[in-house]
Protein backbone atom coordinates (compact mmCIF):
# COMPACT_ATOMS: atom_id res chain seq x y z
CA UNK A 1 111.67 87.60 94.47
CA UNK A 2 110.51 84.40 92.25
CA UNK A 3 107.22 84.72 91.00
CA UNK A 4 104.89 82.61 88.80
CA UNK A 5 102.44 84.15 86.33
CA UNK A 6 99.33 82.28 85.96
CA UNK A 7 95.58 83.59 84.62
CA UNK A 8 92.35 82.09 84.30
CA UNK A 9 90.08 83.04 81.50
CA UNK A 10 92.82 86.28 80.98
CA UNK A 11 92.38 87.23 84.86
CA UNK A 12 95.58 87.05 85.39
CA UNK A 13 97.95 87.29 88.40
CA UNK A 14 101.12 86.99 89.70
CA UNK A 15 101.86 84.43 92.19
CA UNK A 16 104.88 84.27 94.73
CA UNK A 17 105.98 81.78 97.86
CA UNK A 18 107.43 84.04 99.97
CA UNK A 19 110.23 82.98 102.12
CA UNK A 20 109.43 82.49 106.08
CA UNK A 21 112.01 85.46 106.56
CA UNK A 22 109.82 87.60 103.62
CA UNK A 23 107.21 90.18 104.86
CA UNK A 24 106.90 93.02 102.77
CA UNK A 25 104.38 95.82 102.67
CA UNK A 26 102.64 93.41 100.59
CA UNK A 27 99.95 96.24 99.83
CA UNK A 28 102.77 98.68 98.02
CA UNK A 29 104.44 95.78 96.34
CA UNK A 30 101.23 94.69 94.74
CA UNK A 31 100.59 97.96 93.54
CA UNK A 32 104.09 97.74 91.88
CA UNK A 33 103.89 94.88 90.35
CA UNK A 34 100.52 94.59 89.07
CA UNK A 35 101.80 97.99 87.13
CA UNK A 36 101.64 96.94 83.32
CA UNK A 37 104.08 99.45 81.99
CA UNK A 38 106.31 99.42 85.34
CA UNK A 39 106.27 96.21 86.90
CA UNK A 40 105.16 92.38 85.94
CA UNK A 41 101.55 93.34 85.45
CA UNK A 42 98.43 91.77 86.49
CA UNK A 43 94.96 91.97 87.78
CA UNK A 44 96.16 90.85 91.44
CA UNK A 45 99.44 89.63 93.57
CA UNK A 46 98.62 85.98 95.34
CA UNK A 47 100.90 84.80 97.88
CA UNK A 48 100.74 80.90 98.95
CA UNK A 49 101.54 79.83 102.43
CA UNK A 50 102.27 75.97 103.00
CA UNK A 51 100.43 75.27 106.34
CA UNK A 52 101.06 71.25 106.48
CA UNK A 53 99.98 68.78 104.69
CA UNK A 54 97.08 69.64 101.54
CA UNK A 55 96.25 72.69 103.67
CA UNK A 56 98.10 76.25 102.17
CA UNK A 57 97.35 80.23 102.95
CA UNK A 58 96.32 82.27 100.20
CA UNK A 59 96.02 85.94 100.32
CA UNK A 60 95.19 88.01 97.62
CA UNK A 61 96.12 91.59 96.67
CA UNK A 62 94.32 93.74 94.02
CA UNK A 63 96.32 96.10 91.34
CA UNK A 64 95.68 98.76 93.69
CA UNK A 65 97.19 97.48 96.87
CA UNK A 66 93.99 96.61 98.56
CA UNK A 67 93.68 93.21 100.17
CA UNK A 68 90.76 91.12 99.04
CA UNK A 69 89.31 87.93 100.89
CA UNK A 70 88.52 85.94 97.84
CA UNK A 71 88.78 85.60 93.91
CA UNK A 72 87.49 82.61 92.13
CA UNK A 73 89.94 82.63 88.82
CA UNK A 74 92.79 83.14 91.63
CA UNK A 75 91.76 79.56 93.14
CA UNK A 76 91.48 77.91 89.77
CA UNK A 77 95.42 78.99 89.07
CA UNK A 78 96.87 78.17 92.78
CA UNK A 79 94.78 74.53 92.84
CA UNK A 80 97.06 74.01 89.28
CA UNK A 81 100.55 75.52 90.74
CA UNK A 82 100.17 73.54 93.73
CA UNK A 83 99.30 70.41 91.97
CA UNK A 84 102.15 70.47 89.16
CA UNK A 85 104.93 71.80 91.56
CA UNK A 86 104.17 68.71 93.89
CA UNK A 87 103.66 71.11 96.19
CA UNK A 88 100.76 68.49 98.11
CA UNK A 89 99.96 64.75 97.41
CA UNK A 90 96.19 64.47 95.74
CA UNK A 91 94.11 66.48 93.74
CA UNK A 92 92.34 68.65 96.48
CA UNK A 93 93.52 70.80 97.96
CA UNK A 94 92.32 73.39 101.36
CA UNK A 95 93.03 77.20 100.10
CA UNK A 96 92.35 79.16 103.67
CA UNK A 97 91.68 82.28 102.73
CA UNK A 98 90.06 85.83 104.75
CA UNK A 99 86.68 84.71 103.33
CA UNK A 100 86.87 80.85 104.94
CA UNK A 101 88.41 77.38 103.40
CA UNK A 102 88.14 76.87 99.77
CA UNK A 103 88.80 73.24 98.24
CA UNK A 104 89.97 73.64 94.91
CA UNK A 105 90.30 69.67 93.10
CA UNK A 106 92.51 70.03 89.96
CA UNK A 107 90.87 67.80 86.99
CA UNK A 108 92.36 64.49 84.57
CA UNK A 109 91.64 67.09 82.13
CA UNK A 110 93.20 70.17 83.66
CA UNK A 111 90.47 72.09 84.58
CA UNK A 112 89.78 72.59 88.27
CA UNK A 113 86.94 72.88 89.65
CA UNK A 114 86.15 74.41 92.85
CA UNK A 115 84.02 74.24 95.78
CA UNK A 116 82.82 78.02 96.71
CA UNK A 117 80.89 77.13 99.39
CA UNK A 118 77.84 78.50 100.27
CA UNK A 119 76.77 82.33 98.98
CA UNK A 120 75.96 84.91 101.52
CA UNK A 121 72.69 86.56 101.24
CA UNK A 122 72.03 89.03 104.52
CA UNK A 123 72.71 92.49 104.01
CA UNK A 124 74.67 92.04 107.05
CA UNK A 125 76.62 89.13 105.34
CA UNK A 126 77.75 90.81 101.78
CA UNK A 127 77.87 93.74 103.80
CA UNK A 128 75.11 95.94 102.39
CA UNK A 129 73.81 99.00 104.08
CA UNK A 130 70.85 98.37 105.66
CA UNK A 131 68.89 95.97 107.94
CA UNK A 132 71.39 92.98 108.78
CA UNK A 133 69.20 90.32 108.52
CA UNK A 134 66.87 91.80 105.19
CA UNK A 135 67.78 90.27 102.34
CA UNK A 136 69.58 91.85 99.40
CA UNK A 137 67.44 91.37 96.15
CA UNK A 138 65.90 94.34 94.27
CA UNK A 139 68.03 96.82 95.51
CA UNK A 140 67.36 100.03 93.87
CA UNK A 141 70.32 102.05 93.13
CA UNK A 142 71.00 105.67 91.89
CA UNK A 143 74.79 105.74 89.92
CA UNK A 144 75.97 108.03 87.03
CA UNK A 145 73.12 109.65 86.61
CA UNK A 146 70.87 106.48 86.24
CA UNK A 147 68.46 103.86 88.14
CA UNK A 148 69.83 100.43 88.75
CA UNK A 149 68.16 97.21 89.99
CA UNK A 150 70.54 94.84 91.95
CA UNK A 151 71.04 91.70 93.55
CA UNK A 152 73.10 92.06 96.70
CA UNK A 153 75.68 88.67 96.91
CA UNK A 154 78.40 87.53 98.31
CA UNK A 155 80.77 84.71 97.49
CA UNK A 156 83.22 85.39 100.60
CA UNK A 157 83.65 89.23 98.75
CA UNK A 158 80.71 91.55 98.02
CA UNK A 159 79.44 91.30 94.28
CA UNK A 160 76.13 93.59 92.85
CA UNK A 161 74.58 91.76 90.28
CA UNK A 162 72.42 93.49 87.34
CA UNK A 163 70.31 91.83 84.89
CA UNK A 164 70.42 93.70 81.32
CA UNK A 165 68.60 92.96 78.36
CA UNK A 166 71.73 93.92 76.11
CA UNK A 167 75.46 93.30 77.15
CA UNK A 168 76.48 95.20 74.14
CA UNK A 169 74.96 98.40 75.41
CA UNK A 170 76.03 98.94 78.61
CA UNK A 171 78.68 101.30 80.04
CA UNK A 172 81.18 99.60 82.00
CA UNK A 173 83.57 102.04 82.47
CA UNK A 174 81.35 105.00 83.29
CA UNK A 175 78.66 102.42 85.56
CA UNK A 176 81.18 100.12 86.72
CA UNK A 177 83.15 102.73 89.41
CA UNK A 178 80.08 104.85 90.51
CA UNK A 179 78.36 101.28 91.90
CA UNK A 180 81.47 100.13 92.90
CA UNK A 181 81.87 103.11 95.16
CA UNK A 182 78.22 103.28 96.12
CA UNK A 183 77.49 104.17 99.52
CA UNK A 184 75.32 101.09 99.98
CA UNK A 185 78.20 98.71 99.61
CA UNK A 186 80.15 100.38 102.81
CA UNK A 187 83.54 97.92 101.30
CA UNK A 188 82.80 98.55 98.02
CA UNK A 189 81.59 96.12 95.48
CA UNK A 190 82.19 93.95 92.62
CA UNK A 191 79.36 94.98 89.60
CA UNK A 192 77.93 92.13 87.14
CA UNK A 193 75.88 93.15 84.46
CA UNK A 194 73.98 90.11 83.16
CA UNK A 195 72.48 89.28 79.46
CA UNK A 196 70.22 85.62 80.43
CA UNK A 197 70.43 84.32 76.62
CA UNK A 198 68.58 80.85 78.33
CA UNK A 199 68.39 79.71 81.41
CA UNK A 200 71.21 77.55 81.07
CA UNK A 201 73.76 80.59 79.28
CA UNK A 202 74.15 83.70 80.17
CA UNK A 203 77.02 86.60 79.27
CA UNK A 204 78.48 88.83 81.61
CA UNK A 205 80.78 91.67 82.07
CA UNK A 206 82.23 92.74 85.27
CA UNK A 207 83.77 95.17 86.53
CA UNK A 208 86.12 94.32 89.67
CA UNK A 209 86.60 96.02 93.19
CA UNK A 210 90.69 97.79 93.00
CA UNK A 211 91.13 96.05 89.16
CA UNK A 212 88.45 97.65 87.16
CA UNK A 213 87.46 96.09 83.99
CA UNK A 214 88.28 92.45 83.80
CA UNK A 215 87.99 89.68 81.22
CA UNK A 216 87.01 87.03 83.56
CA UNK A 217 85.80 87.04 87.60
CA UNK A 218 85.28 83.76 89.32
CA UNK A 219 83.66 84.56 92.60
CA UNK A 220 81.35 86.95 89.60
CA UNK A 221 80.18 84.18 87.71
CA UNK A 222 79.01 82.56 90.88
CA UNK A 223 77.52 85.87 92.46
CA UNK A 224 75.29 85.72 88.96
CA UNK A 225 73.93 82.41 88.82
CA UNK A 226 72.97 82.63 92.68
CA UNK A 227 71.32 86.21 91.54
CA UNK A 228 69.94 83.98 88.63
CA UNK A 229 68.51 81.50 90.16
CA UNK A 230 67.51 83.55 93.49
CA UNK A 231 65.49 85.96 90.97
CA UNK A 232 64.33 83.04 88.72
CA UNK A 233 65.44 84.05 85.68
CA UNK A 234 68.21 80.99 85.41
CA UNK A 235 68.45 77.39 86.26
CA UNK A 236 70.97 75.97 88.80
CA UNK A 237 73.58 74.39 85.93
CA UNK A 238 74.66 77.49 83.61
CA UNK A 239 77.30 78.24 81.49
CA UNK A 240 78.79 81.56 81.85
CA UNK A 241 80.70 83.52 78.60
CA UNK A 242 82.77 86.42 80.06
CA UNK A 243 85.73 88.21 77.68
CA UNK A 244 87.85 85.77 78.38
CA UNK A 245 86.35 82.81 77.88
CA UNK A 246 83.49 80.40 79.70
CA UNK A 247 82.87 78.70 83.03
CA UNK A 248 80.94 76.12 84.33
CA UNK A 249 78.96 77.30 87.78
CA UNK A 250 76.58 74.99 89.60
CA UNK A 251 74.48 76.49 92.64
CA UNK A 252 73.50 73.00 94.28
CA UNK A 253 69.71 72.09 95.19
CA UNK A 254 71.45 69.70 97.43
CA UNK A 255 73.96 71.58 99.66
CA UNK A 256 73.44 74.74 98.80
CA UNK A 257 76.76 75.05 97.66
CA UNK A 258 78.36 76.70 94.42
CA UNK A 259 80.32 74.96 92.68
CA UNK A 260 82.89 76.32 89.77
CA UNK A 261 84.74 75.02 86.81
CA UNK A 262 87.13 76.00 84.68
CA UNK A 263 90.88 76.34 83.06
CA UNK A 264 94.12 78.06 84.53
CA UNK A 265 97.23 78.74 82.91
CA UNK A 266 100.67 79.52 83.61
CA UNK A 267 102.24 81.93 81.36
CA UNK A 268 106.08 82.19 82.56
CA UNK A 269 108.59 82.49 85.12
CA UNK A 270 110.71 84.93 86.43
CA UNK A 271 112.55 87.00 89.15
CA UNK A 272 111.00 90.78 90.56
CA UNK A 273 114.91 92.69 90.85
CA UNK A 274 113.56 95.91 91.94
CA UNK A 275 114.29 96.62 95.68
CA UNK A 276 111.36 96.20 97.84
């Protein structure tokens, strides 16, 4: 199997065209290759699907084998691969994905930026446990022995976004897994944990549902400058610095959609051997 591998902000991933004939337990394979010491290694396996014209499937697999319905870095790097294999005419492109279309426009410059469409706020929506309807802001949450306060989003995957006064000082590793696994996100979560330096920059860690830590999340940096502005602590145009570099998010007063830019980059080619 051919495969591309591509990253955005050091999320990286490995990205394949499968054959029509191809169907593998996509789930195993993932697992395999996502391996760092065993396989290609990477954050997540994305597979892209020409449907006609600009329009292309994308389905994405964590390092763990689980199937996720969106990733924001993971757009970023198929709007490029589509775009400089020729793969469409234009510069925008439709990305249908489990979580709904996602337009992706690939830059002069490029960047790509990306339309995210609009955030999902219900309990019912992200899914949080609870009231469908109730919204999801100042959740209280009890995780590795401490008290958290959340905000409940979702940017077509579930994200739990917590405001800290110090990035340096939190525990990602120890707080990151219990609140992933918490038994108010019934399909798990994504955790954010937010330092607002203004209102227009803020820093963020995350740690990411079947990945773990990770230097960059897309559909993350969104999640926290909805949370932001929901919870007025930022304004609708912020810059966010993750480990991996920075992105551009806009939550628009006009549409009500979010709106993301930022780099990709393709690191190499090459050929998967093992059986599978």
């Amino acid at each position: 199997m051919k495969f591309s591998k591509w990253h955005g902000l050091g999320n990286d991933f490995i990205i394949v065209e499968p054959e029509p004939e191809q169907n593998p337990n996509w789930a195993g394979l993932a697992h395999r290759l996502c391996d760092r010491h065993f396989g290609v290694g990477a954050d997540g396996l994305v597979t892209v699907r020409p449907l006609g014209g600009a329009a292309f499937e994308m389905r994405i697999f964590n390092a763990d084998g689980s199937e996720c319905e969106m990733c924001g870095n993971a757009t970023r790097c198929v709007g490029l691969y589509i775009k400089r294999r020729g793969l469409a005419e234009g510069a925008t492109f439709e990305l249908h994905t489990a979580a709904g279309v996602i337009r992706p426009t690939v830059r002069e410059n490029g960047t790509v930026r990306v339309d995210m469409g609009v955030p999902r706020l219900e309990r019912g929506q992200i899914p949080v446990a609870g009231e469908p309807g109730a919204g999801a802001q100042n959740l209280e949450l009890e995780a590795a022995g401490r008290t958290f306060s959340a905000t409940g989003v979702s940017m077509g995957n579930p994200h739990c976004v917590i405001f800290v006064p110090e990035i340096a000082a939190i525990e990602l590793e120890t707080w990151g897994p219990a609140l992933e696994n918490h038994p108010l996100f019934p399909h798990r979560t994504n955790v954010e944990f937010v330092e607002v330096i203004s209102p227009q920059l803020v820093r963020l860690r995350v740690w990411e549902r079947g990945c773990g830590v990770t230097l960059a999340c897309g559909t993350g940096s969104c999640a926290a400058v909805v949370a932001g502005v929901l919870t007025g602590r930022t304004g609708r145009h912020v810059s966010v610095l993750l480990d991996g570099g920075e992105l551009q998010v806009e939550y628009s007063e006009k549409d009500h959609h979010v709106y993301m830019t930022g780099p990709a980059a393709e690191v190499f080619r090459g050929e998967y051997l093992e059986r599978y």
